[in-house]
N, C-alpha and C. Protein backbone atom coordinates (compact mmCIF):
# COMPACT_ATOMS: atom_id res chain seq x y z
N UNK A 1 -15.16 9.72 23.82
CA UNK A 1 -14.82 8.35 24.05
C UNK A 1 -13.51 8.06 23.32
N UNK A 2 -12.39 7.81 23.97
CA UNK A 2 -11.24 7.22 23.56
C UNK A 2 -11.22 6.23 23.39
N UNK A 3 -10.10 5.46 22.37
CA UNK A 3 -10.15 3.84 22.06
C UNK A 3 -8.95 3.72 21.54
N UNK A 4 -8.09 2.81 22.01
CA UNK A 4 -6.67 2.69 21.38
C UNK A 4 -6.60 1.44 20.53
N UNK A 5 -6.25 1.76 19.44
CA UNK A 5 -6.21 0.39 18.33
C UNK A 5 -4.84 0.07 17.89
N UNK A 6 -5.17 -1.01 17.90
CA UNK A 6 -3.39 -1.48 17.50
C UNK A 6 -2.58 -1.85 18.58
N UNK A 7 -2.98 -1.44 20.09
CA UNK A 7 -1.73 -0.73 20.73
C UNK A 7 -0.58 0.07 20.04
N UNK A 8 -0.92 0.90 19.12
CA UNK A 8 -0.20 1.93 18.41
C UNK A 8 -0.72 3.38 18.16
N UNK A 9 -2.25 3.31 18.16
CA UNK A 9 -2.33 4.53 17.93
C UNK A 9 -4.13 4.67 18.63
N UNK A 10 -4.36 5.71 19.03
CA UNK A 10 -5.56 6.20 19.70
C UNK A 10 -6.58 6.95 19.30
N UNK A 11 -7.86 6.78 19.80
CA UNK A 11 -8.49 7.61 18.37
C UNK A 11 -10.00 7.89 19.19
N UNK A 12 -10.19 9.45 19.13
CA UNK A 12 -11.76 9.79 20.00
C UNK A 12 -12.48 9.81 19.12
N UNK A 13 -13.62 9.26 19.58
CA UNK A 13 -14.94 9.62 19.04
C UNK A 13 -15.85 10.65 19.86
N UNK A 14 -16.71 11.84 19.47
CA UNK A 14 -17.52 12.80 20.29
C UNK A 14 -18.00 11.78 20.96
N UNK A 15 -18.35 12.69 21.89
CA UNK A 15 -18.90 12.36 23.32
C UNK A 15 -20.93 11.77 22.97
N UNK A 16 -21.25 12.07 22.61
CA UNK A 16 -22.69 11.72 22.04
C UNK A 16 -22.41 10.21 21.37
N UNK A 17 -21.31 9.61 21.05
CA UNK A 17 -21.28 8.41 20.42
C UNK A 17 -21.40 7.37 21.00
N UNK A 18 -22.04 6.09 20.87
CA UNK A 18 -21.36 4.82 21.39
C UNK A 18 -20.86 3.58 20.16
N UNK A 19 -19.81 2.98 21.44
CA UNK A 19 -19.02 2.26 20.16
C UNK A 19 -20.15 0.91 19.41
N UNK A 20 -19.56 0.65 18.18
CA UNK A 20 -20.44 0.00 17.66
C UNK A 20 -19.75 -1.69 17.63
N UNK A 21 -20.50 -2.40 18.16
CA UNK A 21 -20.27 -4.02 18.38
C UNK A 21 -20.04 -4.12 16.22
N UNK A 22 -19.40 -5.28 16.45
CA UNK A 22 -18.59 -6.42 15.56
C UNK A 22 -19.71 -6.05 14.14
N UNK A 23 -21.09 -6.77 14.87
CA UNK A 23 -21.92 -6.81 14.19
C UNK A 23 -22.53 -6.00 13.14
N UNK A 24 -22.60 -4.95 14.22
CA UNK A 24 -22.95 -3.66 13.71
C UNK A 24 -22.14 -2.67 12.42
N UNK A 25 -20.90 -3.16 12.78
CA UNK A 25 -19.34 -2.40 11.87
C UNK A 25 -20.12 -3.42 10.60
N UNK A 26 -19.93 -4.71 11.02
CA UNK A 26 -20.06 -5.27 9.75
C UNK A 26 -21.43 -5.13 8.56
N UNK A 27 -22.60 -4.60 9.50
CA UNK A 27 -23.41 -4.25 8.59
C UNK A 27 -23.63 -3.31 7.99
N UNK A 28 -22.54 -2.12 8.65
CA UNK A 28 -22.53 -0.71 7.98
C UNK A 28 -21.64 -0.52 7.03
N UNK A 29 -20.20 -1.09 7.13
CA UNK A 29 -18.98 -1.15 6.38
C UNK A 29 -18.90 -2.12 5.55
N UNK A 30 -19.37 -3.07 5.98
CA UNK A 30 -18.88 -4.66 5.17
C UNK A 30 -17.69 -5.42 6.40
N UNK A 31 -17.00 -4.99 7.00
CA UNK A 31 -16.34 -5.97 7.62
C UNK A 31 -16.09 -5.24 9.17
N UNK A 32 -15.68 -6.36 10.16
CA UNK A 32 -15.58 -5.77 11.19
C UNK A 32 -13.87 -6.22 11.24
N UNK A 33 -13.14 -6.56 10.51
CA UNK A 33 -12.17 -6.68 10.37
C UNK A 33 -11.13 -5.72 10.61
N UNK A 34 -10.13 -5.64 11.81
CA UNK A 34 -9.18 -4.24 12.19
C UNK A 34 -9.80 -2.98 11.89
N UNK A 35 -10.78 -2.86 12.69
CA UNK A 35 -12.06 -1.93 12.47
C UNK A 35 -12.78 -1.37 13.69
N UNK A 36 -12.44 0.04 14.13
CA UNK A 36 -13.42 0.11 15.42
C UNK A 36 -14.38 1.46 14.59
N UNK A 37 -15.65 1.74 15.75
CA UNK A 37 -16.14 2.42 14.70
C UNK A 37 -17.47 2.86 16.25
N UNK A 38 -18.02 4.04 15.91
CA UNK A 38 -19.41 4.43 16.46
C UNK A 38 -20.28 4.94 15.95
N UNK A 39 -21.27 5.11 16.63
CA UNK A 39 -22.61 5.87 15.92
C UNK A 39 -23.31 6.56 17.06
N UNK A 40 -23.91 7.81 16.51
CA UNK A 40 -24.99 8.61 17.00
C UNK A 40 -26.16 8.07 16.29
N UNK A 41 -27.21 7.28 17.24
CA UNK A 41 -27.98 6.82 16.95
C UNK A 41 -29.54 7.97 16.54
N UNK A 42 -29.28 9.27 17.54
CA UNK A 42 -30.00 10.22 16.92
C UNK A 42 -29.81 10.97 15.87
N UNK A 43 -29.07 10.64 15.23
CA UNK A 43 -28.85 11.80 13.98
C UNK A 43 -28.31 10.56 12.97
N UNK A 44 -28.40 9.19 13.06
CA UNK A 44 -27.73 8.18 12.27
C UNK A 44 -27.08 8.30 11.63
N UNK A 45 -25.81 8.57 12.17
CA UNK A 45 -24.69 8.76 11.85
C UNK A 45 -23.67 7.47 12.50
N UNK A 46 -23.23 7.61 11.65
CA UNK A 46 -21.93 5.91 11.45
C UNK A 46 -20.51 6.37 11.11
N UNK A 47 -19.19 6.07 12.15
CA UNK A 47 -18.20 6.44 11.57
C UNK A 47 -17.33 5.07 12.23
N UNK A 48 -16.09 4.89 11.69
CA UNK A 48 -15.24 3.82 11.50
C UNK A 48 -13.98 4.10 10.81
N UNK A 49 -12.89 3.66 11.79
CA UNK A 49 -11.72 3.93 11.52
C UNK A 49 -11.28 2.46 11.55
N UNK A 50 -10.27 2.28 9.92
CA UNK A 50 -9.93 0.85 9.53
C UNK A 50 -8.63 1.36 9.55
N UNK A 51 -7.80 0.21 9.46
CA UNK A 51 -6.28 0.48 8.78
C UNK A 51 -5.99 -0.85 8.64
N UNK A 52 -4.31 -1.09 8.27
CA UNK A 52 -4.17 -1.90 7.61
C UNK A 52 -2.75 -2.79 8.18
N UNK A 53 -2.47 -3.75 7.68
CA UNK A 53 -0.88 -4.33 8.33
C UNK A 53 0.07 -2.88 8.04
N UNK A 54 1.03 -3.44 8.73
CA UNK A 54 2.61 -2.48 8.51
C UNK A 54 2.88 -2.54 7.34
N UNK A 55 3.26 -1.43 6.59
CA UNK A 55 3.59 -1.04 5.30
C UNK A 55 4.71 -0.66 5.24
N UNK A 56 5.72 -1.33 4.43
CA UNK A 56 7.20 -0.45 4.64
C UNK A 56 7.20 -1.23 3.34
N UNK A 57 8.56 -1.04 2.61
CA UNK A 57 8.62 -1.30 1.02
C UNK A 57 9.56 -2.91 1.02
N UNK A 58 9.03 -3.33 0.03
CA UNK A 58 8.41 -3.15 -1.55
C UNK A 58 6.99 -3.22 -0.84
N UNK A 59 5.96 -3.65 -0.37
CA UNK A 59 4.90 -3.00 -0.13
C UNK A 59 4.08 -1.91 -0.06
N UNK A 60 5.09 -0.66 0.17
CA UNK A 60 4.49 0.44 0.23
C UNK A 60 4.36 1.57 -1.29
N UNK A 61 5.13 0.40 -2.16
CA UNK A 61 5.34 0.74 -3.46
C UNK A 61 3.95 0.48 -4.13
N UNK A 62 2.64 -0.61 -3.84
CA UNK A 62 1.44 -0.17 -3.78
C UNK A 62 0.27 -0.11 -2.87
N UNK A 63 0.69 -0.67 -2.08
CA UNK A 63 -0.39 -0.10 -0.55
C UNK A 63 0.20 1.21 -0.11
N UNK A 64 -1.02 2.19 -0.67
CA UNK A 64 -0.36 4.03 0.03
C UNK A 64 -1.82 4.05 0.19
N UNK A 65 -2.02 5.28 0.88
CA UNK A 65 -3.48 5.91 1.19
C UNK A 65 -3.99 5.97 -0.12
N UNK A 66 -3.31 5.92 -1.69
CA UNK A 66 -4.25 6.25 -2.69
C UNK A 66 -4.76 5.02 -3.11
N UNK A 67 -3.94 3.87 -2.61
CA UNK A 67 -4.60 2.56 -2.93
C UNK A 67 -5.84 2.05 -2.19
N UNK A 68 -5.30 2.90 -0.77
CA UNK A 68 -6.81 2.55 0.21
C UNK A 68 -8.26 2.99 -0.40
N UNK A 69 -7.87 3.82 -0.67
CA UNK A 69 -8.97 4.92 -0.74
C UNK A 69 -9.97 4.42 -2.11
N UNK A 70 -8.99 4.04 -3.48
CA UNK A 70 -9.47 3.03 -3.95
C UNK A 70 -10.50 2.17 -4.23
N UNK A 71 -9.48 1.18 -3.48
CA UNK A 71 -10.36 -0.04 -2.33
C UNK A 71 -11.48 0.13 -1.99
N UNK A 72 -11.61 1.52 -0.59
CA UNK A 72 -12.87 2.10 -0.82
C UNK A 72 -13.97 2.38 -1.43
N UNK A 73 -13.44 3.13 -2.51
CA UNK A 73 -14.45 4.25 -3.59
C UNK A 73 -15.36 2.66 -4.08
N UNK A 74 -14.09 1.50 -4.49
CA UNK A 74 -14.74 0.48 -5.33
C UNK A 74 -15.83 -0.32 -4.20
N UNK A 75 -15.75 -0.25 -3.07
CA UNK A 75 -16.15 -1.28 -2.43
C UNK A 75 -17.78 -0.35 -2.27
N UNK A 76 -17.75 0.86 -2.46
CA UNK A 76 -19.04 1.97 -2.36
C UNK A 76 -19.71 1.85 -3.77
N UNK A 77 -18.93 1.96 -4.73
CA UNK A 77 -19.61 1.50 -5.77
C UNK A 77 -20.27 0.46 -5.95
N UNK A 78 -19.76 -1.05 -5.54
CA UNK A 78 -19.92 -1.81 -5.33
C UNK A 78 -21.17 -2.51 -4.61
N UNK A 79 -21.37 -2.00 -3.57
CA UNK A 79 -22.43 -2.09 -2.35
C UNK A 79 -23.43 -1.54 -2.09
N UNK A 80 -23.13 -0.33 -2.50
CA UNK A 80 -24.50 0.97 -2.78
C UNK A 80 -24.83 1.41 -3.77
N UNK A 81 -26.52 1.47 -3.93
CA UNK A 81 -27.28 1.65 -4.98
C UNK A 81 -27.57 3.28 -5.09
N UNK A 82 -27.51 3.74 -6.15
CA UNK A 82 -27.50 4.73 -7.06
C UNK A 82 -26.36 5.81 -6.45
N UNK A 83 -24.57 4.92 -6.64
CA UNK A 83 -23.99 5.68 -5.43
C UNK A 83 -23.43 6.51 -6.57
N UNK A 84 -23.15 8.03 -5.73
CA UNK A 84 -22.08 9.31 -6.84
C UNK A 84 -21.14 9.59 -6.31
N UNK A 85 -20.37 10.23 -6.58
CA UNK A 85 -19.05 10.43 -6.04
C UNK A 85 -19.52 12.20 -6.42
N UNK A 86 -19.20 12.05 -4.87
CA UNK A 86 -19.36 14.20 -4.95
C UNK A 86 -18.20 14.86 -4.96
N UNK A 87 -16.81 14.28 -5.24
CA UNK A 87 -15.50 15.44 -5.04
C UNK A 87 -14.59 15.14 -4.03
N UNK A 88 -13.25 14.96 -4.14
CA UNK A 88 -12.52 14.72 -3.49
C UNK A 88 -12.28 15.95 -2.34
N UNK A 89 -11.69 15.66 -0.78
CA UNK A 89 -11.29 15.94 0.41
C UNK A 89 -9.99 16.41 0.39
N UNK A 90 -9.62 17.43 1.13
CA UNK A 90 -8.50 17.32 1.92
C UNK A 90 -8.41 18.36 2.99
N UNK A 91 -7.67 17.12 4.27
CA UNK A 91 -8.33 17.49 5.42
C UNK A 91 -6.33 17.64 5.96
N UNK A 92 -6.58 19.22 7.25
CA UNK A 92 -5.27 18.96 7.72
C UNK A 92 -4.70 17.86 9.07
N UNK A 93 -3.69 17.80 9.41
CA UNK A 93 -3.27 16.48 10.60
C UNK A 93 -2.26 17.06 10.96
N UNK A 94 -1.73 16.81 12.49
CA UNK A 94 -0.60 17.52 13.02
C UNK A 94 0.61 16.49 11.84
N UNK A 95 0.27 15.43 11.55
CA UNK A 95 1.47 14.82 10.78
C UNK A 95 1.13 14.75 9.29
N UNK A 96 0.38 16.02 8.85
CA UNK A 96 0.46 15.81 7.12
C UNK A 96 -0.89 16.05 6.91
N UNK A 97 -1.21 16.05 5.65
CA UNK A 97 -2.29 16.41 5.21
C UNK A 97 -2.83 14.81 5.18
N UNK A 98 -4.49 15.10 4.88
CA UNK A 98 -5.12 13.64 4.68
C UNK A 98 -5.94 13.83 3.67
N UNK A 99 -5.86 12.81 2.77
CA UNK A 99 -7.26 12.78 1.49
C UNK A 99 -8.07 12.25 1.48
N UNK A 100 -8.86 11.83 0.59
CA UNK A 100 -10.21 11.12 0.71
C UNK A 100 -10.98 12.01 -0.25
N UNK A 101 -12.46 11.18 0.05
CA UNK A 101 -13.42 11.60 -1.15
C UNK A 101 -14.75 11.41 -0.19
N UNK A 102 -15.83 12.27 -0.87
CA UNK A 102 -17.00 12.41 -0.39
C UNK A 102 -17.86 11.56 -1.51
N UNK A 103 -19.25 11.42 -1.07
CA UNK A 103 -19.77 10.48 -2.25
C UNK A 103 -21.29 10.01 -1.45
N UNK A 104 -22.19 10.19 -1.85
CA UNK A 104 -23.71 9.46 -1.80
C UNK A 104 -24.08 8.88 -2.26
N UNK A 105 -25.47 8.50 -1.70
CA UNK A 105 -26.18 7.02 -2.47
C UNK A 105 -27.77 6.88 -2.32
N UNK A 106 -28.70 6.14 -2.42
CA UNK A 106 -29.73 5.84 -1.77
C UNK A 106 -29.98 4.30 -1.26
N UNK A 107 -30.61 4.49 -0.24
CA UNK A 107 -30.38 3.00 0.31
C UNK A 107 -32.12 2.81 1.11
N UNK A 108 -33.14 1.87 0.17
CA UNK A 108 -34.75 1.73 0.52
C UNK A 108 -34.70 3.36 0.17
N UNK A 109 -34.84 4.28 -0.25
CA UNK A 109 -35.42 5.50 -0.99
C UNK A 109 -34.78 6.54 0.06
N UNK A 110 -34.08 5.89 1.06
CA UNK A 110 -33.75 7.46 1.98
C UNK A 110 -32.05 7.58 1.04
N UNK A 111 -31.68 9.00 0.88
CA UNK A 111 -30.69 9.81 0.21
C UNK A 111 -29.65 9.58 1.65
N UNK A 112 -28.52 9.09 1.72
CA UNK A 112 -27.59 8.61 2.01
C UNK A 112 -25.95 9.74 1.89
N UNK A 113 -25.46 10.07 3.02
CA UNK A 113 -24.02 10.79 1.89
C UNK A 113 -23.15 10.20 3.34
N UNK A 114 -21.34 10.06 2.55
CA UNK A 114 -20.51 9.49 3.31
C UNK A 114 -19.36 10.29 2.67
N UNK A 115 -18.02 9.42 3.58
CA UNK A 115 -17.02 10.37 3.22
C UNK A 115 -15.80 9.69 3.89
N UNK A 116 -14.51 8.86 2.81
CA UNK A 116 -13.42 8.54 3.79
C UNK A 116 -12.53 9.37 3.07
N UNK A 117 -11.24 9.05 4.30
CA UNK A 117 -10.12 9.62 4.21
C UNK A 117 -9.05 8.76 4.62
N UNK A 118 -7.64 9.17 3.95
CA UNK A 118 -6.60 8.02 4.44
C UNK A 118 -5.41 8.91 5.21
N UNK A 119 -4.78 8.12 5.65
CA UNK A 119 -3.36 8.78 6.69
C UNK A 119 -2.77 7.41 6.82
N UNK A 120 -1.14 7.78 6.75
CA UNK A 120 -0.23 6.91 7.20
C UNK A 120 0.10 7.53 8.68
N UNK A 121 0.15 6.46 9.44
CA UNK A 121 0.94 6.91 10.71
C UNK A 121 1.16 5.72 11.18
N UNK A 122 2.56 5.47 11.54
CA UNK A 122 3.61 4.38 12.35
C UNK A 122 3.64 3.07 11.58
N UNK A 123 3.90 3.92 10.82
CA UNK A 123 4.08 2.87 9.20
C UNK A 123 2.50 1.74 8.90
N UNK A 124 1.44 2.35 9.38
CA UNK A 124 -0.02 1.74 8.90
C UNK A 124 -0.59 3.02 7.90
N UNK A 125 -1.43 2.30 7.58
CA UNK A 125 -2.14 3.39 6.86
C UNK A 125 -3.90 3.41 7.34
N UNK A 126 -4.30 4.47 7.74
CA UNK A 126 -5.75 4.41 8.84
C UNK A 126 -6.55 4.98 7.31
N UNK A 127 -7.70 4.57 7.65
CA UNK A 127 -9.03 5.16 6.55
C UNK A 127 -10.33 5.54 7.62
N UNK A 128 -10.40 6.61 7.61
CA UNK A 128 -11.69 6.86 8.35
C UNK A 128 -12.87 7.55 7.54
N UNK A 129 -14.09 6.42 8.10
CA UNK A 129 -15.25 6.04 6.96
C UNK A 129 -16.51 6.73 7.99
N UNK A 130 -17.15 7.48 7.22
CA UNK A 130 -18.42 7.57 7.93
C UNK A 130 -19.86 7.69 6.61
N UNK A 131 -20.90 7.40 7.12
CA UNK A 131 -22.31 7.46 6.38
C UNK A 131 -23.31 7.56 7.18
N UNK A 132 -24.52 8.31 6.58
CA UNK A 132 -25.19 9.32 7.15
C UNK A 132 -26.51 9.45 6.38
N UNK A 133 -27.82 9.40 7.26
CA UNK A 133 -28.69 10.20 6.31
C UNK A 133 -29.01 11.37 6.88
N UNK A 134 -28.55 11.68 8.02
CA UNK A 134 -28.48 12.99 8.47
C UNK A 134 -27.97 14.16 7.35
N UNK A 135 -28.93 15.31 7.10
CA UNK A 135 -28.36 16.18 6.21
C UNK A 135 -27.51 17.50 7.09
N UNK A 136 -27.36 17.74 8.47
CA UNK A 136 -26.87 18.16 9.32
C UNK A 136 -25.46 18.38 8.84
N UNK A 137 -24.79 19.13 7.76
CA UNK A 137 -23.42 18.85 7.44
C UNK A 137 -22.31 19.46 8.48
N UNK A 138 -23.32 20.09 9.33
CA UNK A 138 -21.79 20.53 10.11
C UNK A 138 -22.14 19.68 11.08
N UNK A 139 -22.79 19.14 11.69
CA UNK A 139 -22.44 17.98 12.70
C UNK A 139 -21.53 16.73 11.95
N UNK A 140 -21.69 16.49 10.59
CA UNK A 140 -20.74 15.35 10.00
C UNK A 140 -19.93 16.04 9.90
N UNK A 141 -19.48 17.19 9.58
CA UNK A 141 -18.10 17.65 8.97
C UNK A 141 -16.80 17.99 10.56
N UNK A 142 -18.10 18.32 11.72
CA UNK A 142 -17.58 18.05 12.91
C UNK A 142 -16.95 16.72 13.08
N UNK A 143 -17.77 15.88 13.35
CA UNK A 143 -17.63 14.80 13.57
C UNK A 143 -16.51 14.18 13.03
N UNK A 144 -16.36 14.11 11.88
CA UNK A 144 -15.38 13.80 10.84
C UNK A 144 -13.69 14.15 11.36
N UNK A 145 -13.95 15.59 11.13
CA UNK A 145 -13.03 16.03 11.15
C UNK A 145 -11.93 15.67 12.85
N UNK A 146 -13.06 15.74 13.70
CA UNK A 146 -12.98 15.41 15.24
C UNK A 146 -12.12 14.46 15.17
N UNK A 147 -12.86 13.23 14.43
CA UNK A 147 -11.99 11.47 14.22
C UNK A 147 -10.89 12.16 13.49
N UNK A 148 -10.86 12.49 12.62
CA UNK A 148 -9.44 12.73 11.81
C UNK A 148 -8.04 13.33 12.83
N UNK A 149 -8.57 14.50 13.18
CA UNK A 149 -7.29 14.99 14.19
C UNK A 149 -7.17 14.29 15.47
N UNK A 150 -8.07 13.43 15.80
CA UNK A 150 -7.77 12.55 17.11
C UNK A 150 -6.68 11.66 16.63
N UNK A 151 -6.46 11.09 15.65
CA UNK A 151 -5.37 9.53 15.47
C UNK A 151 -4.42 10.30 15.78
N UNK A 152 -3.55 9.61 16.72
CA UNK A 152 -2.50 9.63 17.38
C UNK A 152 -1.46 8.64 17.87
N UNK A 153 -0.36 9.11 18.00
CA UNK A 153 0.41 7.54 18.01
C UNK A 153 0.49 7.58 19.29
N UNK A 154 0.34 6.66 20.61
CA UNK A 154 0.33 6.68 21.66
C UNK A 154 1.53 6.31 22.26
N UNK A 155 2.52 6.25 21.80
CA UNK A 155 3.62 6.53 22.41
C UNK A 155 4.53 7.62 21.82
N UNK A 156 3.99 8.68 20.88
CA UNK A 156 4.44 9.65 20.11
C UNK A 156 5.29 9.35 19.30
N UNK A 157 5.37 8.19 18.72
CA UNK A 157 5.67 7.84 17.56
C UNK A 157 5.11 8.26 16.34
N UNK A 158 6.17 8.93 15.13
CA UNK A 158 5.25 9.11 13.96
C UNK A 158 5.82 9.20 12.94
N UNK A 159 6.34 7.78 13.02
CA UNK A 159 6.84 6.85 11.64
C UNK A 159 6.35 7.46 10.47
């Protein structure tokens, strides 16, 4: 399933996914705010790709992917109960490498694990978020990785 966000840049989700309504983003992430996102409802799995306004400087002097990511880690700490941080990511992209961090939690007694990552492309900066109680790691690390090398600038732009 393809989905173009922004009108700037495009982004698949596997074929087993459907996209997830407003509602839904917002009860998994916290916001449905410049946010598209799906789920495999058999293996409950949740992923979501955010980004952010145009970044060019003095702005970009502290909004970078390490500020996103951040943002993130705090907003997981924040929201989820007995959450850890398992070790930072890095994932490759036809335009650069991408970082991020892995990290679990428990949520009502089921064991929980997630995992974002950030990328600049066409002067935004994208974070792609997923969580899971699926222990299946190569279907998430598929999955994951799938969303990661899909963002694309749709007019081959790559600011």
């Amino acid at each position: 399933m393809k989905i173009k966000l922004n009108n700037e840049i495009s982004v698949e989700y596997p074929e087993s996914f459907a996209e997830m309504t407003g509602a839904e983003l917002k009860k998994s992430f916290g916001s449905a705010v410049r946010r598209s996102g799906a789920k495999n409802d058999a293996k409950q799995f949740f992923i979501s790709v955010s980004w952010t306004d145009r970044v060019s400087l003095p702005t970009s002097l502290f909004v970078n992917e390490k500020s996103c990511l951040n943002k993130a880690a705090a907003r997981c700490r924040r929201t989820l109960s007995e959450h850890r941080d398992d070790g930072h990511i890095t994932r490759e992209h036809p335009t650069g490498k991408v970082t991020g961090f892995e990290y679990s939690y428990t949520q009502d007694g089921t064991p929980y694990h997630g995992a974002a990552a950030a990328i600049k492309l066409c002067g935004r900066i994208y974070v792609v978020e997923y969580r899971t109680s699926s222990f299946d790691r190569m279907f998430c690390s598929m999955a994951f990785n799938m969303v990661i090398t899909s963002l694309r600038p749709i007019r081959g732009d790559k600011r």
